[in-house]
Protein backbone atom coordinates (compact mmCIF):
# COMPACT_ATOMS: atom_id res chain seq x y z
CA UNK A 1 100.09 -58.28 79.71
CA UNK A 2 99.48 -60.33 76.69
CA UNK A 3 97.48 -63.13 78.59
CA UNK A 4 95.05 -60.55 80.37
CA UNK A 5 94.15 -59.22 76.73
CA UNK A 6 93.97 -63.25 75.60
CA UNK A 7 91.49 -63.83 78.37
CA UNK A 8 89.26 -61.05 77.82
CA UNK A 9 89.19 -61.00 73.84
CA UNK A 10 88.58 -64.80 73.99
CA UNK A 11 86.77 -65.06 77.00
CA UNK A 12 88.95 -67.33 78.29
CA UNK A 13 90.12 -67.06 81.91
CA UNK A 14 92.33 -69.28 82.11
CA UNK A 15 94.21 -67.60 80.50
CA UNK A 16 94.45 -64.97 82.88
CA UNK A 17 94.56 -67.46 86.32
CA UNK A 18 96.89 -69.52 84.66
CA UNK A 19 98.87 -66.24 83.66
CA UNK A 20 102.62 -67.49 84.27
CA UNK A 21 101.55 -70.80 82.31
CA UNK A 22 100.28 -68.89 79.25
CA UNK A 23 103.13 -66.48 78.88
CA UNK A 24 105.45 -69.55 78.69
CA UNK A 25 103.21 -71.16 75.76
CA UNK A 26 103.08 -68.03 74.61
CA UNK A 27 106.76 -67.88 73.91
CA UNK A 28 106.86 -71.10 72.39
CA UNK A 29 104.14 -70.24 70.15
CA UNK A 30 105.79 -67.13 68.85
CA UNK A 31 109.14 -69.26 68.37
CA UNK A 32 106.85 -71.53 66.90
CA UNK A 33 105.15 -69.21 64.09
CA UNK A 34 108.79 -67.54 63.06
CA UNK A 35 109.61 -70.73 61.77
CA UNK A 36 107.70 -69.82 58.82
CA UNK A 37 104.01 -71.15 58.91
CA UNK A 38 102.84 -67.54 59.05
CA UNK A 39 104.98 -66.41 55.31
CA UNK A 40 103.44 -69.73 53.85
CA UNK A 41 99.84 -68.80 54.93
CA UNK A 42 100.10 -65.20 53.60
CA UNK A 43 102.06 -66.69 50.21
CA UNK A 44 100.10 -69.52 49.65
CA UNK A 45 96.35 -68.12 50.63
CA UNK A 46 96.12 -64.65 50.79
CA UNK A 47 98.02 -64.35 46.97
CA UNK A 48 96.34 -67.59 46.16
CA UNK A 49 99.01 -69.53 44.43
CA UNK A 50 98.19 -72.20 41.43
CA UNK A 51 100.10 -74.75 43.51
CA UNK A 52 97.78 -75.92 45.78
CA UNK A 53 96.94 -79.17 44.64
CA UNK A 54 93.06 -80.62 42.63
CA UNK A 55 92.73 -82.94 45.56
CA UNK A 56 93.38 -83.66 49.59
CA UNK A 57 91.52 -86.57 51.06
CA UNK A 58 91.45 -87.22 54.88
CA UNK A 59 89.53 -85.91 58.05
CA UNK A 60 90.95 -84.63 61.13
CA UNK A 61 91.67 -87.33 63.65
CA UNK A 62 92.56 -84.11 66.21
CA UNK A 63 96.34 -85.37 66.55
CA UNK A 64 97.06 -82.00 66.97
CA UNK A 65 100.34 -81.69 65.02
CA UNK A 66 99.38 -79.43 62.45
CA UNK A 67 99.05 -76.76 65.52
CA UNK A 68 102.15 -75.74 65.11
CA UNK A 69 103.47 -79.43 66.42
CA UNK A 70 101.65 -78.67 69.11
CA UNK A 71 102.89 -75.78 70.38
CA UNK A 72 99.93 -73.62 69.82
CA UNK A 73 99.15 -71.45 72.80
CA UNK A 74 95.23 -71.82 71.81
CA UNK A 75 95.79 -76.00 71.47
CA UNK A 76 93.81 -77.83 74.41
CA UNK A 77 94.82 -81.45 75.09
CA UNK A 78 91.20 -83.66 75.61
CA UNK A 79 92.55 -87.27 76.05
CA UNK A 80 96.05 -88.80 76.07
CA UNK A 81 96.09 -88.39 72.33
CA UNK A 82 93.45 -85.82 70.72
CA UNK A 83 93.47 -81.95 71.17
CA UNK A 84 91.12 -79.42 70.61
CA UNK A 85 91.49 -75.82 69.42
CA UNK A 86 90.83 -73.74 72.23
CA UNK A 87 89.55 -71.02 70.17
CA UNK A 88 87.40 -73.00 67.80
CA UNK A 89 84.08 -70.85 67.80
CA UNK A 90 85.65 -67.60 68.54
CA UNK A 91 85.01 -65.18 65.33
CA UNK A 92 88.49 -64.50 65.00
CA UNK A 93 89.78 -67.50 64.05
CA UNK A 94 88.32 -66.93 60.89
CA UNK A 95 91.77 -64.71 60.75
CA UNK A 96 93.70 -67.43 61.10
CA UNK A 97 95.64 -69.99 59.00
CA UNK A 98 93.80 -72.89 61.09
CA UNK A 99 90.95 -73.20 58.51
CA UNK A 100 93.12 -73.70 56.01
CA UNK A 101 95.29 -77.03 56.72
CA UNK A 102 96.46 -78.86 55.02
CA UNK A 103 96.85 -76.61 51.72
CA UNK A 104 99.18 -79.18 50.12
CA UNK A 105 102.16 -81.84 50.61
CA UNK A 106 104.46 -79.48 51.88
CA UNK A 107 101.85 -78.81 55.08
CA UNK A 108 101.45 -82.81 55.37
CA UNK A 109 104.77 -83.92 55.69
CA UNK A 110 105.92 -80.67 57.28
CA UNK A 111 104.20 -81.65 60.26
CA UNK A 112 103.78 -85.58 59.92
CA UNK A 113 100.25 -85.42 59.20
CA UNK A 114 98.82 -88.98 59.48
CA UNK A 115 95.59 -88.71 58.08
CA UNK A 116 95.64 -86.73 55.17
CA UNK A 117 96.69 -87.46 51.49
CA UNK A 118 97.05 -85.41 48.73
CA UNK A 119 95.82 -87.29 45.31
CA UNK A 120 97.39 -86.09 42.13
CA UNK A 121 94.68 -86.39 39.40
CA UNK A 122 96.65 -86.91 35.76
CA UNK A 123 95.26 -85.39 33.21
CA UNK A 124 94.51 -88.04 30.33
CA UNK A 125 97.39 -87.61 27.56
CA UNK A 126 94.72 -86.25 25.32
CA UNK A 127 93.98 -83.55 27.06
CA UNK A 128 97.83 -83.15 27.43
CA UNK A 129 98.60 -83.14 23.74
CA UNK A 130 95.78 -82.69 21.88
CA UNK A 131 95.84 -85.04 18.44
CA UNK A 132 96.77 -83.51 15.27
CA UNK A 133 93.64 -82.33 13.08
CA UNK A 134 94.88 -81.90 9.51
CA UNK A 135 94.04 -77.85 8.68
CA UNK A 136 91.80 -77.54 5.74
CA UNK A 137 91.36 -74.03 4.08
CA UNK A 138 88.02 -73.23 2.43
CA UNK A 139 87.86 -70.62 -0.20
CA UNK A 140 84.97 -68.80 -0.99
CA UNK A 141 84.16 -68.42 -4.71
CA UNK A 142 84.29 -64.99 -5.52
């Protein structure tokens, strides 16, 4: 039943003539997201934690590992080695936790991202410690 919904609410029909296909990705993918990708998107976005880091520099080389290794159900493979969400432009992705990889190292190395970095920035040691001002009291004259 759950591929006929898929195929109508994403207009996807493939998902619905490929029905016996999609139920077994489908079972994967929910294996898949109880390994714990969905508690880290609700911990780490939705309560916004300080522990994302300043800085990630890369750009998607569509490797497709950080789709759930690529098990996602919605993952389409496009060449021998790049795949392609299958629900890119759909409006509820937006719901997703898609948009938000890589939120920090833990996402990177979970799944063996190869093209992003996270870059600490150090504060200066000034900023840090800030130097010692001697205190000087002024009295008023009364």
């Amino acid at each position: 039943m759950l591929p006929l919904l898929m195929g109508v609410v994403f207009l996807k029909p493939r998902f619905i003539w490929q029905y016996s296909k999609t139920f077994g990705k489908l079972k994967v993918y929910i294996k898949a997201l109880r390994e714990g990708p969905i508690l880290h998107y609700f911990n780490d976005v939705v309560s916004i934690k300080a522990e994302i880091p300043a800085s990630i520099e890369g750009t998607c080389i569509k490797c497709g590992n950080c789709c759930l290794d690529k098990r996602c159900v919605f993952l389409e493979q496009t060449s021998d080695e790049e795949f392609q969400c299958g629900i890119y432009h759909s409006p509820l992705r937006r719901f997703s936790n898609c948009n938000s990889f890589p939120l920090d190292a833990r996402d990177i190395e979970r799944y063996a991202c190869p093209s992003y970095t996270v870059v600490t920035v150090e504060s200066p040691t000034w900023i840090a410690s800030p130097p010692e001002y001697p205190v000087q009291w002024i009295r008023s004259n009364p």
